[in-house]
N, C-alpha and C. Protein backbone atom coordinates (compact mmCIF):
# COMPACT_ATOMS: atom_id res chain seq x y z
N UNK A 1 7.89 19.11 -2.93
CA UNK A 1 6.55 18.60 -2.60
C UNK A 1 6.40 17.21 -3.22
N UNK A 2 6.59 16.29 -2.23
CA UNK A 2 5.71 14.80 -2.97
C UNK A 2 4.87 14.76 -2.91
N UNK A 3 4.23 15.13 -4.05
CA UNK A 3 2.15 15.04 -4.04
C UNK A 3 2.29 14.20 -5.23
N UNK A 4 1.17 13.80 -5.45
CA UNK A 4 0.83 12.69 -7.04
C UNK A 4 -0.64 12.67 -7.13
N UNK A 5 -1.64 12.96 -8.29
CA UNK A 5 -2.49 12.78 -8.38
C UNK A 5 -2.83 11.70 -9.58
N UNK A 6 -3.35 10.72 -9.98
CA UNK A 6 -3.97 9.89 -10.41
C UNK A 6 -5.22 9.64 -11.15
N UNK A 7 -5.51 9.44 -12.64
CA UNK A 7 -7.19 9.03 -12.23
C UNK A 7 -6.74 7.99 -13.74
N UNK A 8 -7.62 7.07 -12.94
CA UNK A 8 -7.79 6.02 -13.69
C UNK A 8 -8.89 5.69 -13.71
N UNK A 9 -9.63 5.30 -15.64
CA UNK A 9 -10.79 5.17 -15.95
C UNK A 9 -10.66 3.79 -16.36
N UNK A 10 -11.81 3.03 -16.58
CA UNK A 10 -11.67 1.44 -17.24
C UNK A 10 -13.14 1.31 -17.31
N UNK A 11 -13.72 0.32 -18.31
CA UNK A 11 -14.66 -0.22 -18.16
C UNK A 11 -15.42 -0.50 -17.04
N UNK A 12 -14.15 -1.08 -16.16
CA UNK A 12 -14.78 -1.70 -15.11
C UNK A 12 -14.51 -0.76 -13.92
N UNK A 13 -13.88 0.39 -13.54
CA UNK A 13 -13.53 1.13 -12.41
C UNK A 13 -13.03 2.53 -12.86
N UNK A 14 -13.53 3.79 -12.11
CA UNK A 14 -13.17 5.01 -12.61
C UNK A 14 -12.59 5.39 -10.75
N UNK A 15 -11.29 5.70 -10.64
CA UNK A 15 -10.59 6.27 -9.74
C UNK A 15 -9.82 6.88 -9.59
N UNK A 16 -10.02 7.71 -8.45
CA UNK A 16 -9.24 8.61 -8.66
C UNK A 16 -8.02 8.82 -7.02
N UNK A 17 -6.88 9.30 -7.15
CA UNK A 17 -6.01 9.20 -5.82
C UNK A 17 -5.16 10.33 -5.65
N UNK A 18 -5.45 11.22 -4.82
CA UNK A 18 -4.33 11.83 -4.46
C UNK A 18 -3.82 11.66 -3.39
N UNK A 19 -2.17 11.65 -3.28
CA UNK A 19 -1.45 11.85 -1.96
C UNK A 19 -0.36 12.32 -2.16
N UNK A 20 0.04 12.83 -0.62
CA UNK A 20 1.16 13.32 0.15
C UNK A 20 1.95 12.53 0.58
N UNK A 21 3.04 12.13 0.26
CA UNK A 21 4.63 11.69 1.05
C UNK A 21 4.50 12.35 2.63
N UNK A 22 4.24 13.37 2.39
CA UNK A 22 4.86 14.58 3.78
C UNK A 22 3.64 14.79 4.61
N UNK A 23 2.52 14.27 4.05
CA UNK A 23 1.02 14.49 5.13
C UNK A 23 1.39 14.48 6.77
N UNK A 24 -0.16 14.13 7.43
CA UNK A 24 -0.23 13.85 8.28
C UNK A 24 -1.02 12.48 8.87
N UNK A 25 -1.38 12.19 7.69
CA UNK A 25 -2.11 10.83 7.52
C UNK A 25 -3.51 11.25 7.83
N UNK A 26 -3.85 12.40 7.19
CA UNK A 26 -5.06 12.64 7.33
C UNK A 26 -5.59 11.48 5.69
N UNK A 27 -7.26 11.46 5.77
CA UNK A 27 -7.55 10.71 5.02
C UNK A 27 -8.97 10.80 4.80
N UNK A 28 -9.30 10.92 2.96
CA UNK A 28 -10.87 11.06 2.85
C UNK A 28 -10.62 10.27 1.99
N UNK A 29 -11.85 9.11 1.89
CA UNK A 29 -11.81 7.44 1.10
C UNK A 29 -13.51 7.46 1.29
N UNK A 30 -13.38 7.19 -0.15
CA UNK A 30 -14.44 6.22 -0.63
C UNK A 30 -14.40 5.55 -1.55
N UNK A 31 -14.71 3.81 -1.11
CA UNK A 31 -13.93 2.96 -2.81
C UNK A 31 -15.43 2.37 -2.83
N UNK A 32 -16.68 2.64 -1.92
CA UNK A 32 -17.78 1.85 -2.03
C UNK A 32 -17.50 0.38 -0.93
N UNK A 33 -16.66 -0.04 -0.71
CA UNK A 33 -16.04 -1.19 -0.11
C UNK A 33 -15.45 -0.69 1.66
N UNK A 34 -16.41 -1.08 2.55
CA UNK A 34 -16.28 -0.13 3.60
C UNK A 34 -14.99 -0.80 4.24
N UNK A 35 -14.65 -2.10 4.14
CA UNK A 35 -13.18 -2.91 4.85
C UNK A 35 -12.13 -1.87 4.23
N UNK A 36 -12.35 -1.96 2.98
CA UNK A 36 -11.17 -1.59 2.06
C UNK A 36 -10.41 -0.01 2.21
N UNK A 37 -12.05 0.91 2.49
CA UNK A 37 -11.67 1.97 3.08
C UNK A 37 -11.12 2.29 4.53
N UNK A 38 -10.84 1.10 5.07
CA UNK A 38 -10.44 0.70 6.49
C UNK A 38 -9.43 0.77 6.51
N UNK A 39 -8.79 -0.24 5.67
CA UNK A 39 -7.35 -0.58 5.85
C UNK A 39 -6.69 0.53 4.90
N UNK A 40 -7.10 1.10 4.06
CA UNK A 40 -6.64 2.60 3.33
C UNK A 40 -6.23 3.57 4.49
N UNK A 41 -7.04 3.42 5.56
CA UNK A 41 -6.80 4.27 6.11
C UNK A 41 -5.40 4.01 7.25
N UNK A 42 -5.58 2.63 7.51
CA UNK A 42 -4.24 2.15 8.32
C UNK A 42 -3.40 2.94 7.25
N UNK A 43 -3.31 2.95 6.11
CA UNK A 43 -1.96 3.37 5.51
C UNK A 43 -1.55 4.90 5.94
N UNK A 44 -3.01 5.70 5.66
CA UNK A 44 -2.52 7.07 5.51
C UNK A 44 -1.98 7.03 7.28
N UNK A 45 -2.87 6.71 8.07
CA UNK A 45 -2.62 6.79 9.51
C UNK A 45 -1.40 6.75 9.74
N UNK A 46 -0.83 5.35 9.47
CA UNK A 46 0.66 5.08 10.06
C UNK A 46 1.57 5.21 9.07
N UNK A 47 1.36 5.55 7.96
CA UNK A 47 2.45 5.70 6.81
C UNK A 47 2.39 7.53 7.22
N UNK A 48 1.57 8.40 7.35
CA UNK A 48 1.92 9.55 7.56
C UNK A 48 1.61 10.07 6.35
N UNK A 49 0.63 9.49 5.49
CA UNK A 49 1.07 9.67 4.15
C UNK A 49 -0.62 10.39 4.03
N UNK A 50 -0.81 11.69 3.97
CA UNK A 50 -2.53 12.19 3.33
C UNK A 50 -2.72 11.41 2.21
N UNK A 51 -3.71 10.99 2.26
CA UNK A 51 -4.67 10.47 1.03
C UNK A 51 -6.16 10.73 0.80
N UNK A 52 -6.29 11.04 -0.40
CA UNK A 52 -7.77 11.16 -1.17
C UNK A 52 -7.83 10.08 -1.83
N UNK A 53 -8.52 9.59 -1.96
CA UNK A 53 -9.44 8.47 -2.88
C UNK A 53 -10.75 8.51 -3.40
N UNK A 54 -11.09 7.94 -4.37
CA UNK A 54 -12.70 7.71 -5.06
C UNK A 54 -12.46 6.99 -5.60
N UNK A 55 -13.31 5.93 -5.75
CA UNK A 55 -13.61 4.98 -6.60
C UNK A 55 -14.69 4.51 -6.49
N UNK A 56 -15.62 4.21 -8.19
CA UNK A 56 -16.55 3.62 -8.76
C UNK A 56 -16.14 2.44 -9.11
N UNK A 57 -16.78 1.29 -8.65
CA UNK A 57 -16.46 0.03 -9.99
C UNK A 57 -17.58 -0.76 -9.89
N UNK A 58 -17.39 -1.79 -10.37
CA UNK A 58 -18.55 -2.52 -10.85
C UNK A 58 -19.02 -3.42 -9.88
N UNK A 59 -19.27 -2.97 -8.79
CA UNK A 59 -19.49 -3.90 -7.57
C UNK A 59 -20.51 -4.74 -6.96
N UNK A 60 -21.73 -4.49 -8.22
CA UNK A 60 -22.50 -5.89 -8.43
C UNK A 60 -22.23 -6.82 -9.34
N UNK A 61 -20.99 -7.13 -9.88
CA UNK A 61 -20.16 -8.02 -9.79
C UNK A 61 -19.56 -8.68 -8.67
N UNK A 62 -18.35 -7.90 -8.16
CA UNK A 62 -18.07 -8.30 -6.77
C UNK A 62 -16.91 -6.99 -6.66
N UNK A 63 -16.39 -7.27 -5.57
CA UNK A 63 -15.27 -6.39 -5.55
C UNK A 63 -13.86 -6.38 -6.42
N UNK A 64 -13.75 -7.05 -6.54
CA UNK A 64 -12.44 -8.04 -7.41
C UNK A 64 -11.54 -6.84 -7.84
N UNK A 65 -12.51 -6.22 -9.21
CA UNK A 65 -11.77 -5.21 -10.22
C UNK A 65 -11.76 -3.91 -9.58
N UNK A 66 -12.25 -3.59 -8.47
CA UNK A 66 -12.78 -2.11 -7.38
C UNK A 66 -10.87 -2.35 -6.57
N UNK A 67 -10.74 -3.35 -6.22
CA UNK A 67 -9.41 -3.55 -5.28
C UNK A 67 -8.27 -3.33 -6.04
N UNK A 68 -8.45 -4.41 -6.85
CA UNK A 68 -7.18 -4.21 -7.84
C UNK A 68 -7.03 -3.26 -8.26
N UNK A 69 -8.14 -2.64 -8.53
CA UNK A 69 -7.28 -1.45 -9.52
C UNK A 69 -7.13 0.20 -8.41
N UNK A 70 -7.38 -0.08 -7.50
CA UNK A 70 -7.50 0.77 -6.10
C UNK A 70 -6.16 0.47 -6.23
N UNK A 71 -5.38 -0.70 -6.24
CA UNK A 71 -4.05 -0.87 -5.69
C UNK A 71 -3.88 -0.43 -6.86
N UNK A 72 -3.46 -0.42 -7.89
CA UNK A 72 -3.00 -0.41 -9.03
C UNK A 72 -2.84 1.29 -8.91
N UNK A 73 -3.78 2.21 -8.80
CA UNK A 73 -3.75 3.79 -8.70
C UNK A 73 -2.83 4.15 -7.32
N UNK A 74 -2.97 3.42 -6.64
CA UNK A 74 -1.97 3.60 -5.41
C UNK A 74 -0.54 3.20 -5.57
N UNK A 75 -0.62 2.28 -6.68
CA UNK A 75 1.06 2.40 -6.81
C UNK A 75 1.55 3.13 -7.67
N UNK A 76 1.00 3.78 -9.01
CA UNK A 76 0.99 4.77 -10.11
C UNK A 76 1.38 5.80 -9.15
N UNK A 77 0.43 6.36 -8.33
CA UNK A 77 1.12 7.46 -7.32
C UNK A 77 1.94 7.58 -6.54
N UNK A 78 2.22 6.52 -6.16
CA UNK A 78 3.38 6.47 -4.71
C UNK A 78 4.64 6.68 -6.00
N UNK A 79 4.37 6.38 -7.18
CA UNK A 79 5.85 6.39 -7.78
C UNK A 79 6.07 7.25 -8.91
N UNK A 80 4.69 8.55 -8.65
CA UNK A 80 4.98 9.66 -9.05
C UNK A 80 5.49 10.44 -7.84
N UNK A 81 5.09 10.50 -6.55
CA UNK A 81 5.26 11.35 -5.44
C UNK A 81 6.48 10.71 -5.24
N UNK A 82 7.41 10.24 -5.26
CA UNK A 82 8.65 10.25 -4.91
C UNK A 82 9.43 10.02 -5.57
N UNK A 83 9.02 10.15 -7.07
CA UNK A 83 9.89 10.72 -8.42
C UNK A 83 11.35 9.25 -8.51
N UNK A 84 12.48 10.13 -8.54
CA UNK A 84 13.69 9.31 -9.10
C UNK A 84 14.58 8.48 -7.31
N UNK A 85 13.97 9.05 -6.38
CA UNK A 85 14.15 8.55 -5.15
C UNK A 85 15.55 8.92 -4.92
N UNK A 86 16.22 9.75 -5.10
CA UNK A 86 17.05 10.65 -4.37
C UNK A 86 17.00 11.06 -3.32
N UNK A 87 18.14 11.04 -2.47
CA UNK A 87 17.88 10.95 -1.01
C UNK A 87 17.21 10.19 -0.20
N UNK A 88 16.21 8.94 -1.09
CA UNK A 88 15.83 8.51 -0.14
C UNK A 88 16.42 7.76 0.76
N UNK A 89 15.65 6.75 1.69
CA UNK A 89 16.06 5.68 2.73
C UNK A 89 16.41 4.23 1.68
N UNK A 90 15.00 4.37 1.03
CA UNK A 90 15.11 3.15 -0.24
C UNK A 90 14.36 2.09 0.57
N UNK A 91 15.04 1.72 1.90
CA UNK A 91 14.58 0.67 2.37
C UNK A 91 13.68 0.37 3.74
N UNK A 92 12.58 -0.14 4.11
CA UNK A 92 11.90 -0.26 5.07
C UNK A 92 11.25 -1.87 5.79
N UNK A 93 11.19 -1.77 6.92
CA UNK A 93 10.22 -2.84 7.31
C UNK A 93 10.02 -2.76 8.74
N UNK A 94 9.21 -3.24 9.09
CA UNK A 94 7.97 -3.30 10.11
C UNK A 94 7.58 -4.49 10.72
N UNK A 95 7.38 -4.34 11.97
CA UNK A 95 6.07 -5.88 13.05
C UNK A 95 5.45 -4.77 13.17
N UNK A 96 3.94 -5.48 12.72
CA UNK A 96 2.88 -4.87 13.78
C UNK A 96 2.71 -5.62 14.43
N UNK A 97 1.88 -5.62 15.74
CA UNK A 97 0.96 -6.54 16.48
C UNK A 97 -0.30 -6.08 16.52
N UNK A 98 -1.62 -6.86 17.06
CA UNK A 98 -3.24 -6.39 17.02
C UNK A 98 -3.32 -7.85 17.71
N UNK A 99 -3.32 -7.20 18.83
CA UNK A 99 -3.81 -8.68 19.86
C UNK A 99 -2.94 -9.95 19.90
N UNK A 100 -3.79 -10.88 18.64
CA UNK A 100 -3.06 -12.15 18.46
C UNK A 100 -2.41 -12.23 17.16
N UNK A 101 -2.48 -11.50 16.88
CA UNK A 101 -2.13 -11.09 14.85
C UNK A 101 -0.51 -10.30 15.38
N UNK A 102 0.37 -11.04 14.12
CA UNK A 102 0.96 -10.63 13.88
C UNK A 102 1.98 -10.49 12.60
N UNK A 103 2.22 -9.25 12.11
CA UNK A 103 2.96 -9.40 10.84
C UNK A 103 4.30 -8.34 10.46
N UNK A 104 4.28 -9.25 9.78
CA UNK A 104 5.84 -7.83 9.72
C UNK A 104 5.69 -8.17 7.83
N UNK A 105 6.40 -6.89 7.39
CA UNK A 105 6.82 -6.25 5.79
C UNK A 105 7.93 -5.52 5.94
N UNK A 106 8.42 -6.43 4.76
CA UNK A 106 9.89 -5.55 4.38
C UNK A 106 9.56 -4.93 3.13
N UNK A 107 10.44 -3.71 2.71
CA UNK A 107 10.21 -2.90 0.97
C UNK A 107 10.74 -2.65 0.77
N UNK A 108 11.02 -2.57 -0.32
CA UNK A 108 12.50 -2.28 -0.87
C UNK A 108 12.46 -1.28 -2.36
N UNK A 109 12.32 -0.18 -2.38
CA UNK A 109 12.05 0.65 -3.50
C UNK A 109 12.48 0.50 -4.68
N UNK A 110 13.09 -0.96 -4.87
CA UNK A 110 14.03 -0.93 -6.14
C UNK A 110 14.00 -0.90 -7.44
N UNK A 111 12.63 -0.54 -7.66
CA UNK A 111 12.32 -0.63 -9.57
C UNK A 111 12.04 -1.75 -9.81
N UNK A 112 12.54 -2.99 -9.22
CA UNK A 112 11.49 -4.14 -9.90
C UNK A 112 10.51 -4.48 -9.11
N UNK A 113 9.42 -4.91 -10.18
CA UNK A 113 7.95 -5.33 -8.93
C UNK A 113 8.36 -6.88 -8.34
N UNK A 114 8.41 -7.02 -7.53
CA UNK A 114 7.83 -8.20 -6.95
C UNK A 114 7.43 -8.53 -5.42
N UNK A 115 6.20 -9.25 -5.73
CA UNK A 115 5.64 -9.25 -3.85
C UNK A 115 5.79 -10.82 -3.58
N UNK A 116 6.43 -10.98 -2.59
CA UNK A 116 5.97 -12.24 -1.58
C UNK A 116 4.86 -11.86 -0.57
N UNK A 117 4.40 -13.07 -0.55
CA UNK A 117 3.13 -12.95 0.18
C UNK A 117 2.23 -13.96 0.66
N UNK A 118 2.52 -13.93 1.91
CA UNK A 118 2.62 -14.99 2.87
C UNK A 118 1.68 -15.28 4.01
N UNK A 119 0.16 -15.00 3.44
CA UNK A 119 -0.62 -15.04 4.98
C UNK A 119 -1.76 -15.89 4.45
N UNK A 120 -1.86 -16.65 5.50
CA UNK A 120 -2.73 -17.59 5.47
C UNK A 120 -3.76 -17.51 6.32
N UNK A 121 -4.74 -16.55 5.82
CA UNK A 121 -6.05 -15.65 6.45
C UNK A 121 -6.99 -16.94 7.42
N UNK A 122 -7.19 -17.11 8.56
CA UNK A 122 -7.95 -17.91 9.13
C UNK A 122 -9.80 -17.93 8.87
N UNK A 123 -9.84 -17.54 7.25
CA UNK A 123 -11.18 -17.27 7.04
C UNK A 123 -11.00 -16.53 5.92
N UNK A 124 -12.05 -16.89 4.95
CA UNK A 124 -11.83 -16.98 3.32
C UNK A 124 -13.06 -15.54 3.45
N UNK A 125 -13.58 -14.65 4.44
CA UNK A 125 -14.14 -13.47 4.35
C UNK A 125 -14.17 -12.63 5.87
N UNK A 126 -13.98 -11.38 5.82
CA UNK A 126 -13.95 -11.03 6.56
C UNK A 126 -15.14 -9.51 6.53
N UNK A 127 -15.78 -10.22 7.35
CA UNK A 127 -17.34 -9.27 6.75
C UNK A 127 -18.01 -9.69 5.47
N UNK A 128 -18.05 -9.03 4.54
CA UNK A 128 -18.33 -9.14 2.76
C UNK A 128 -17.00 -9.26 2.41
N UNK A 129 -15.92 -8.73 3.02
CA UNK A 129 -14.71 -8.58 2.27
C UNK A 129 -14.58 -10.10 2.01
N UNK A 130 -13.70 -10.39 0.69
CA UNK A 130 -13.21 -11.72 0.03
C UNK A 130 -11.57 -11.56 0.81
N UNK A 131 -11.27 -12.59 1.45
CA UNK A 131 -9.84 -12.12 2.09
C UNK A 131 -8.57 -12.15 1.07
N UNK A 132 -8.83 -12.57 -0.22
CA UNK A 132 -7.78 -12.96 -0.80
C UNK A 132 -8.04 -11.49 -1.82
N UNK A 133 -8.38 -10.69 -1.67
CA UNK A 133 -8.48 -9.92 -2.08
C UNK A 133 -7.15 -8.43 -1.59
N UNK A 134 -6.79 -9.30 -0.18
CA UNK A 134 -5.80 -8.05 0.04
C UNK A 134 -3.98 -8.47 -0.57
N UNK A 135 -4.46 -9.44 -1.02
CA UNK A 135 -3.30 -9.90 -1.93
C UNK A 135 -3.39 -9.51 -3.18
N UNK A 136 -4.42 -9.01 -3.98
CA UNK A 136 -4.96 -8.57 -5.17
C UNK A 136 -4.39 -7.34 -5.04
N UNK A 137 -4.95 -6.33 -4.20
CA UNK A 137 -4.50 -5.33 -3.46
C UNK A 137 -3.05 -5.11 -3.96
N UNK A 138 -2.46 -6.00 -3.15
CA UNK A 138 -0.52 -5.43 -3.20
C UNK A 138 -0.08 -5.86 -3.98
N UNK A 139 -0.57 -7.07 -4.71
CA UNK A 139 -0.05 -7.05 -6.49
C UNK A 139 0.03 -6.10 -7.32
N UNK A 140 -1.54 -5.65 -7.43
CA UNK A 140 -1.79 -4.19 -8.24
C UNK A 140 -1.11 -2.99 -8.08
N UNK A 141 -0.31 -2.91 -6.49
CA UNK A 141 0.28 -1.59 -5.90
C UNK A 141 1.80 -2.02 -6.13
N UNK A 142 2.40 -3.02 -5.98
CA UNK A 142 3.70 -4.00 -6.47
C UNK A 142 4.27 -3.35 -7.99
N UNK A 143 2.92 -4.14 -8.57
CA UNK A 143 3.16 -4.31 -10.31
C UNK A 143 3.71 -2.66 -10.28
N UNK A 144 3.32 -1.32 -10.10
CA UNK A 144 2.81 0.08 -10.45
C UNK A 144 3.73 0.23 -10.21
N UNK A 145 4.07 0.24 -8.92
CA UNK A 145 5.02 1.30 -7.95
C UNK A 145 6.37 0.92 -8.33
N UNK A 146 6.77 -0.56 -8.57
CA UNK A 146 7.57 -1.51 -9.04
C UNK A 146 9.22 -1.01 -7.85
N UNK A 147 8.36 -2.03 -6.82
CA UNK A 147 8.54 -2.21 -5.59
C UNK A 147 8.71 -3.59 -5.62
N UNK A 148 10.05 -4.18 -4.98
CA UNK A 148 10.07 -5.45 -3.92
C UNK A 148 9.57 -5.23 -2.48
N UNK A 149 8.44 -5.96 -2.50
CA UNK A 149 7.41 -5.92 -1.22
C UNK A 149 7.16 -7.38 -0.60
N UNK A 150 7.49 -7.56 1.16
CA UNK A 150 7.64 -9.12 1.74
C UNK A 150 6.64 -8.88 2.40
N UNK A 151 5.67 -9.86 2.28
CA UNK A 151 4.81 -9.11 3.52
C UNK A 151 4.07 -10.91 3.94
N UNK A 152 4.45 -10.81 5.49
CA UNK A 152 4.17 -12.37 6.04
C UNK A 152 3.03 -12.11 7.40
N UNK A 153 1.98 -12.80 7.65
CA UNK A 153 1.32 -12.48 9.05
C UNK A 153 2.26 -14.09 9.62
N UNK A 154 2.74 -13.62 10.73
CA UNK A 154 3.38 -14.43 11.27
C UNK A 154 2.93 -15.76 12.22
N UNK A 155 1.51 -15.09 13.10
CA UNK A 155 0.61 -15.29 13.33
C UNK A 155 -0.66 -14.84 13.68
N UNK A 156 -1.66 -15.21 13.87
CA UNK A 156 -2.82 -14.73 13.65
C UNK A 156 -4.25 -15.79 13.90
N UNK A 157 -5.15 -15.57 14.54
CA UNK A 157 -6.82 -16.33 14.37
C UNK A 157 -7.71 -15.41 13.89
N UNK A 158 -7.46 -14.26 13.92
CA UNK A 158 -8.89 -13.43 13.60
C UNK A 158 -8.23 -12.83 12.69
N UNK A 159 -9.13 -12.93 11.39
CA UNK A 159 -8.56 -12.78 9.89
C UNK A 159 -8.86 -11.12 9.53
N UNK A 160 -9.59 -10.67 10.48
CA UNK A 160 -9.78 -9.14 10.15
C UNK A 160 -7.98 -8.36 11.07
N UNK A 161 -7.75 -9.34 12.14
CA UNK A 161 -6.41 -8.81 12.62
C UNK A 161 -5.45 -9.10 11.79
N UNK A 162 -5.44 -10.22 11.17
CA UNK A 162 -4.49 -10.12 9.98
C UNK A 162 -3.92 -9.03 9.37
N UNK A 163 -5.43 -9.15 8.91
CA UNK A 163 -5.57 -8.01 7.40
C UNK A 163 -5.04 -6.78 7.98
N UNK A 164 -5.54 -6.21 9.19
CA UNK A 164 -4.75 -4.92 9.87
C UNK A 164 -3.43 -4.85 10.11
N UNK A 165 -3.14 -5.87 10.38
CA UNK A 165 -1.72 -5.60 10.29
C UNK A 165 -0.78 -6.10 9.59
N UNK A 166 -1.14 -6.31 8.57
CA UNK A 166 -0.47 -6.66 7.41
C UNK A 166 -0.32 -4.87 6.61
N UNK A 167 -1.44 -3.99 6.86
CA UNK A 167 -2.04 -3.01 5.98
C UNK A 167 -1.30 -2.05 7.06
N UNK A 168 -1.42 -2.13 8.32
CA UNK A 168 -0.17 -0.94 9.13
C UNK A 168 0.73 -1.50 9.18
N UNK A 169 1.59 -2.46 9.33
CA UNK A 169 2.98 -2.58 8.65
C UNK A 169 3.22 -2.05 7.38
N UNK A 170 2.85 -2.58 6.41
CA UNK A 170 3.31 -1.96 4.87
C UNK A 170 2.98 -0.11 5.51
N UNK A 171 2.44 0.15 6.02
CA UNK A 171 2.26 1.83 5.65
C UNK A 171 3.46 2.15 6.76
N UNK A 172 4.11 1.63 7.84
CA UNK A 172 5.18 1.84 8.52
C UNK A 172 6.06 1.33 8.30
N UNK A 173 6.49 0.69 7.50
CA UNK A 173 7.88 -0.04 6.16
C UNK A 173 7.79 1.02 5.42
N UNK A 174 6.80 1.53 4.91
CA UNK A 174 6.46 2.74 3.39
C UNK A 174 7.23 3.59 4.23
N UNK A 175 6.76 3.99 4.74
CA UNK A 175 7.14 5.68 5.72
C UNK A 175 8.59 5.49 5.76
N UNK A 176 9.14 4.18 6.32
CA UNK A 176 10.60 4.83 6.77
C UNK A 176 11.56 3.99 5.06
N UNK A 177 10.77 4.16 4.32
CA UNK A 177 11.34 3.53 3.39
C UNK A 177 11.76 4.89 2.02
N UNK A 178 10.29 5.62 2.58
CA UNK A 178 10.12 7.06 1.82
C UNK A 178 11.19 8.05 2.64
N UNK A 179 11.32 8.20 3.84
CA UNK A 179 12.24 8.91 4.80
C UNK A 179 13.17 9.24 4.09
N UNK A 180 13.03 10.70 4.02
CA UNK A 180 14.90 11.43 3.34
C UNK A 180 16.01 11.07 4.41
N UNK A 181 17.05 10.48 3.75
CA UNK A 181 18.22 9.87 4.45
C UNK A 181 19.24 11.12 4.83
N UNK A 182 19.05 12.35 5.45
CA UNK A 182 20.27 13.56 5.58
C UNK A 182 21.63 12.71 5.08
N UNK A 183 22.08 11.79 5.72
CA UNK A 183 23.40 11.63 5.26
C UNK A 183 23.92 10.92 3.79
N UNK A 184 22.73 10.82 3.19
CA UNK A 184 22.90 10.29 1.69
C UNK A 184 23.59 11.12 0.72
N UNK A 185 23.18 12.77 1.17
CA UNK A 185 23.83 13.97 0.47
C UNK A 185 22.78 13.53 -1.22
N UNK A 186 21.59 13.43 -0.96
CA UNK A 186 20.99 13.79 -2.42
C UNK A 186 21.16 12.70 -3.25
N UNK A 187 21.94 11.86 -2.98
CA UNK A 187 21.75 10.87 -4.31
C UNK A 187 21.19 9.36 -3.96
N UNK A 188 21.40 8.74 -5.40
CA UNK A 188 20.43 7.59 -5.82
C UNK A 188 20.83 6.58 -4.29
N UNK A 189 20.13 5.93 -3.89
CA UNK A 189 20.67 5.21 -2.98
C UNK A 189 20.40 3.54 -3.79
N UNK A 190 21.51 3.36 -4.60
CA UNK A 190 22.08 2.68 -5.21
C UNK A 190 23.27 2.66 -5.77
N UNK A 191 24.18 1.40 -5.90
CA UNK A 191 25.43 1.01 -6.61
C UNK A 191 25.36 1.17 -7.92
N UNK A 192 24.31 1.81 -9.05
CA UNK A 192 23.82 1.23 -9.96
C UNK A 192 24.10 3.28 -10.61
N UNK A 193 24.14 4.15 -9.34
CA UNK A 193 23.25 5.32 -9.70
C UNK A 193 21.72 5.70 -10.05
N UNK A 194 20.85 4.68 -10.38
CA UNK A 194 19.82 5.22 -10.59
C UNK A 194 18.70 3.40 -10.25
N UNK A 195 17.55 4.16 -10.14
CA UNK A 195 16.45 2.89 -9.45
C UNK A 195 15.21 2.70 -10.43
């Protein structure tokens, strides 16, 4: 069973996350932040991945510390639910399209964090959402999960299509990245033995 549950408290944000590797991409979210619970849901949707969420934060401030640390509990879990990564695929990536938007993400499960990140949002908000905020996002889930994560909108005018498919790519890179490999026979899928 890859399940992982989560809760993270702070001054500034109390959250909490559970998920499934093996779901159906079913999904119950509430971060207070109705975009944010949007594109959460692109994940569980097309990553296949069930998710619970809650989160409180300090959001007459702004959203800032509510995102980050949303990502931050989402990568704590993704890298309890799939433990030492045996058998996995290890590796994933993705194009979405959404009209005129387009993006693709590569991932790479390898134990070190680092994200490239490459979109140049045609609009500094999308709704209330702050757009640079979904880069906050995959830092916080990067740093945790400690994941190499590429993620480029290739092109794009409408900054809410961006953001979508930047957020269902990564969850369809995740999925086939999490995918048990049958012919791996159980082990590290590394030269190294272990990730």
């Amino acid at each position: 069973m890859r399940i992982a549950e989560i809760e993270r408290n702070t001054l500034e944000t109390q959250i909490r996350v559970k998920l499934d590797l093996d779901g159906t991409g079913r999904s119950r979210l509430a971060t207070g932040i109705g975009f944010l619970d949007h594109m959460l849901d692109q994940i569980a949707r097309h990553g296949l991945i069930d998710l619970d969420l809650e989160a409180q934060g300090d959001l007459h401030i702004d959203a800032h510390h509510t995102v980050e640390d949303v990502g931050i509990a989402c990568g704590q879990a993704l890298a309890r639910a799939w433990g030492d990564k045996k058998g996995l695929a290890r590796y994933g990536h993705a194009y979405v399209p959404l009209d005129e938007a387009l993006s693709r993400v590569v991932i790479d499960l390898s134990g070190r964090p680092g994200l490239s990140f490459n979109v140049a949002f045609s609009r500094e908000r999308i709704g209330e959402f702050d757009a640079e905020l979904v880069r906050e996002f995959f830092q916080g889930l990067v740093n945790h999960a400690a994941i190499t994560l590429h993620i480029d909108n290739l092109r794009g005018d409408n900054a809410h299509h961006q953001a979508e498919t930047v957020f269902k790519a990564f969850a369809r890179a995740l999925r086939m990245a999490v995918a048990p490999d049958p012919r791996a026979g159980g082990g590290v899928p590394s030269t190294k033995g272990a990730l």
